[in-house]
Protein backbone atom coordinates (compact mmCIF):
# COMPACT_ATOMS: atom_id res chain seq x y z
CA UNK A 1 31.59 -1.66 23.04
CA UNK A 2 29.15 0.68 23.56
CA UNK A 3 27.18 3.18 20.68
CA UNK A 4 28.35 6.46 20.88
CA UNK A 5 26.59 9.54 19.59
CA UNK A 6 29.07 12.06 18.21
CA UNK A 7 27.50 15.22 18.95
CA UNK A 8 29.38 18.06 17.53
CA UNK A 9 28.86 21.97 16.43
CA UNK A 10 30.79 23.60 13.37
CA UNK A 11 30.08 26.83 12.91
CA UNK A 12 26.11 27.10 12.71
CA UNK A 13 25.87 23.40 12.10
CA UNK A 14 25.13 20.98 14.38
CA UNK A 15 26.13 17.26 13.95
CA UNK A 16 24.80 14.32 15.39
CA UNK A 17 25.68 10.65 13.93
CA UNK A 18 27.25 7.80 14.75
CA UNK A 19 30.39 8.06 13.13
CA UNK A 20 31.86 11.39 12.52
CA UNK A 21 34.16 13.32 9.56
CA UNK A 22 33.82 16.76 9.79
CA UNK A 23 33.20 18.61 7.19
CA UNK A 24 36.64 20.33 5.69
CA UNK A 25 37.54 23.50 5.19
CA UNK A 26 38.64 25.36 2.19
CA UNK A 27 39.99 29.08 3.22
CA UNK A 28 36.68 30.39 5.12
CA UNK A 29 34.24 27.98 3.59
CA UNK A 30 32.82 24.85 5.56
CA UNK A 31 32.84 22.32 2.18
CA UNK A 32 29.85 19.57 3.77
CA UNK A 33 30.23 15.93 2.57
CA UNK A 34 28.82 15.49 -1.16
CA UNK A 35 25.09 14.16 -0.66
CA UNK A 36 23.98 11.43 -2.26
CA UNK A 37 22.71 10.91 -6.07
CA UNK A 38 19.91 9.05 -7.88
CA UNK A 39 21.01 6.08 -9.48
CA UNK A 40 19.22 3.06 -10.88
CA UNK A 41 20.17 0.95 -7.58
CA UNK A 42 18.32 3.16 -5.17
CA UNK A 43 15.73 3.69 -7.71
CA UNK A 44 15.11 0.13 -7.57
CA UNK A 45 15.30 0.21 -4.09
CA UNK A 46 12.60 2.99 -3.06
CA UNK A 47 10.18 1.81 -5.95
CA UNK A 48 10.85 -1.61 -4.34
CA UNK A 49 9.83 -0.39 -1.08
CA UNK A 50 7.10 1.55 -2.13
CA UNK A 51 5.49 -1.40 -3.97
CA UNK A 52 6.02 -3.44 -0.62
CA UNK A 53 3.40 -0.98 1.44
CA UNK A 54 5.79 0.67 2.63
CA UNK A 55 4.58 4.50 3.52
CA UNK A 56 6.97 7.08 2.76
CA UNK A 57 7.81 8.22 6.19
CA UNK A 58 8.95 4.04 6.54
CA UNK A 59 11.33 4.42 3.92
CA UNK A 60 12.64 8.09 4.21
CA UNK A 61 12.93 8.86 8.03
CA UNK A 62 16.41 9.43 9.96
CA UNK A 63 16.29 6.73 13.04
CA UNK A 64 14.61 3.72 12.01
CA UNK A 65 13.59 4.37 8.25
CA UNK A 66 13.87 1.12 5.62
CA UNK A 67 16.89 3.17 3.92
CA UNK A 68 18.56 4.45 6.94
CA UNK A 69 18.30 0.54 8.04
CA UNK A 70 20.33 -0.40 5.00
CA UNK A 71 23.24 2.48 5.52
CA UNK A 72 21.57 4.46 2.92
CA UNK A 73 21.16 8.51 3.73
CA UNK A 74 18.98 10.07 0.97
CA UNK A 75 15.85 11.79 1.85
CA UNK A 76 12.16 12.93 0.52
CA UNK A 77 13.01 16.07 -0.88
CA UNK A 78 15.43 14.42 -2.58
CA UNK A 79 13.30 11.44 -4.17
CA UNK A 80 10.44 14.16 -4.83
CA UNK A 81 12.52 16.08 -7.10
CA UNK A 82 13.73 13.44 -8.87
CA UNK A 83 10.51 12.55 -9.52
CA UNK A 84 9.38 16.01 -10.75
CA UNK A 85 12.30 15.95 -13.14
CA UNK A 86 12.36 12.54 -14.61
CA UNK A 87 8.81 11.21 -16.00
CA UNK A 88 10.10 8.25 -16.46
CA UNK A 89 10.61 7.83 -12.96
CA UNK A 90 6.96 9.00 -12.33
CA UNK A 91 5.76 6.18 -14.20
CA UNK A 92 7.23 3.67 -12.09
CA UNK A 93 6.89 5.60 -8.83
CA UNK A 94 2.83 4.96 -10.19
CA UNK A 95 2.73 1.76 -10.94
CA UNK A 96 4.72 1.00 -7.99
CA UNK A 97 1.84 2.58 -5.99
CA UNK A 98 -0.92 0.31 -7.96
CA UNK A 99 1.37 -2.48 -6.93
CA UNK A 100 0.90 -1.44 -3.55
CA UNK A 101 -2.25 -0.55 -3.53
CA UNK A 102 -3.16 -4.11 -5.09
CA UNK A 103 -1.28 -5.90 -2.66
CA UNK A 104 -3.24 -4.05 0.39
CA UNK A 105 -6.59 -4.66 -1.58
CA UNK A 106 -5.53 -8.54 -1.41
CA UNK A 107 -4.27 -8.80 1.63
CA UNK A 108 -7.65 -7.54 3.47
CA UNK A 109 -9.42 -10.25 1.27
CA UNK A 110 -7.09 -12.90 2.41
CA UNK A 111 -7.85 -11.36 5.94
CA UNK A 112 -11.45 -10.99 5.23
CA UNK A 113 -11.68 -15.11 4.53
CA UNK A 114 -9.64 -15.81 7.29
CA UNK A 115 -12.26 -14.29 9.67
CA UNK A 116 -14.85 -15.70 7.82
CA UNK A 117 -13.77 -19.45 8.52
CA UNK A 118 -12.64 -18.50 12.30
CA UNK A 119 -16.77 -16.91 12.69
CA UNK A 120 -18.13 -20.45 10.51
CA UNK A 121 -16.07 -22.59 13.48
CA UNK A 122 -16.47 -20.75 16.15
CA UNK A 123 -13.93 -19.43 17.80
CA UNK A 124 -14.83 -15.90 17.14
CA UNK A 125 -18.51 -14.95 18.47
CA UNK A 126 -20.86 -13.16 16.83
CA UNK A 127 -20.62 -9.33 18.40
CA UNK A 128 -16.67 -9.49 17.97
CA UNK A 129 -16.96 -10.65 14.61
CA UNK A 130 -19.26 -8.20 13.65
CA UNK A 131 -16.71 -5.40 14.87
CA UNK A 132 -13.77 -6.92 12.91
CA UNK A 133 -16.17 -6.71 9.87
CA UNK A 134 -16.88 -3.34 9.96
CA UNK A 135 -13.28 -2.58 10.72
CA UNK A 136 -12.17 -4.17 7.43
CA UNK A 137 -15.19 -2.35 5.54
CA UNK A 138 -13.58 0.71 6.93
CA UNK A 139 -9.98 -0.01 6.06
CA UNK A 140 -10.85 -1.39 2.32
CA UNK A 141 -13.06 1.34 1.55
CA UNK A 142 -9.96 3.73 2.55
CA UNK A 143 -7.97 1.69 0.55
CA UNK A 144 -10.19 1.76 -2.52
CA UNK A 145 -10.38 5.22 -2.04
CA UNK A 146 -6.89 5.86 -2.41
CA UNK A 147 -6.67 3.50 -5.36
CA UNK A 148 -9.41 5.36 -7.15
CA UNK A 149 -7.17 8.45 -6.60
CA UNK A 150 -4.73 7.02 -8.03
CA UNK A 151 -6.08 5.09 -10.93
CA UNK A 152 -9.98 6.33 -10.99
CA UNK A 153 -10.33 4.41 -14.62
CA UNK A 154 -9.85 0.94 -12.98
CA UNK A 155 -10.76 1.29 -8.99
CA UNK A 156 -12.97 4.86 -9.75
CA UNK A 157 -16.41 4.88 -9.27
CA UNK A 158 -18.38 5.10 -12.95
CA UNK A 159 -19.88 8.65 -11.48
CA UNK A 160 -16.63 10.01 -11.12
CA UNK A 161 -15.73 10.28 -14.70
CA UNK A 162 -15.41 13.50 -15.61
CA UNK A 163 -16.39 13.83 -20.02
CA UNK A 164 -15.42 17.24 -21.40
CA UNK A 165 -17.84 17.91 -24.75
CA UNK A 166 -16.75 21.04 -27.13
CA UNK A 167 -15.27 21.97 -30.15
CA UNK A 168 -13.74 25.22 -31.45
CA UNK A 169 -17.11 26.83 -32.01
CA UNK A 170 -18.66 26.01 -29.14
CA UNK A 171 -18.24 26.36 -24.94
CA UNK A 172 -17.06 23.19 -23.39
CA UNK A 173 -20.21 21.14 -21.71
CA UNK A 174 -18.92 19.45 -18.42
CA UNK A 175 -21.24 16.25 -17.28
CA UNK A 176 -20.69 13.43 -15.04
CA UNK A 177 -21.64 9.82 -16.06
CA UNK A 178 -23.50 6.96 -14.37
């Protein structure tokens, strides 16, 4: 049997999924189907996903996002003020971007080697080599970058410490360190 798109306008709404309930109707209101909430399933879930490498736009988007995949409808907006609210969940949301970001930083090592032994034997010249090389300089010093955003104290350069000197009496001395 074929997919069908149900396709469908109610009052200034319009409706397009696979399967349809309309929303009901209470006197002149439209009542819309309840969304979603936050529980410690899909929490696991998204922080799961995020720690996978998974960008945002993977997990969250309508058509072919990881969630959507899994018959899950909960969006962005959603997850980002959950996140605002809850500092709890802010913690893990962070360390389930370090766990990301670690994951990417040893994947383009074990991608690195791998291109080293195919250069050592051979079957990679020289010149193409040389371009895959610089392509993985670019992508690991993007991905460093966005570590040291995230975490500067661990993947941060030493310069871009920031130490705040002062007391009470005194106006506060800003300095970087090397």
């Amino acid at each position: 049997m074929a997919d069908i798109k149900v396709i469908t306008r109610h009052g200034r709404y319009l409706i397009a999924c696979d399967s349809f309930q309309p929303p009901s109707r209470k006197g002149n209101r439209i009542i819309m189907p309840r969304k979603r909430k936050l529980n410690e399933k899909l929490k696991s879930i998204i922080l799961d996903l995020i720690a996978d490498s998974f960008t945002l736009r993977q997990i969250f988007s309508k058509p072919e996002g990881e969630l959507f995949k899994k018959g899950i409808e909960y969006s962005w907006s959603s997850f980002r003020k959950e996140l605002i609210e809850d500092n709890d969940l802010m913690s893990r949301y962070q360390k389930a971007k370090e766990l990301c970001i670690d994951l990417e930083l040893s994947s383009l090592k074990d991608k690195r080697l791998e291109l080293e032994s195919k250069i050592e034997s051979g079957q990679i010249d020289g010149k193409a080599g040389q371009n895959l090389v610089n392509l993985y300089k670019i992508v690991s010093a993007h991905s460093q970058w966005t570590a040291s955003k995230l975490k500067s104290k661990v993947y941060g350069k030493s310069a871009d410490v920031l130490t705040l000197k002062g007391s009470d009496s005194e106006p506060i001395n800003i300095s970087w360190t090397r």
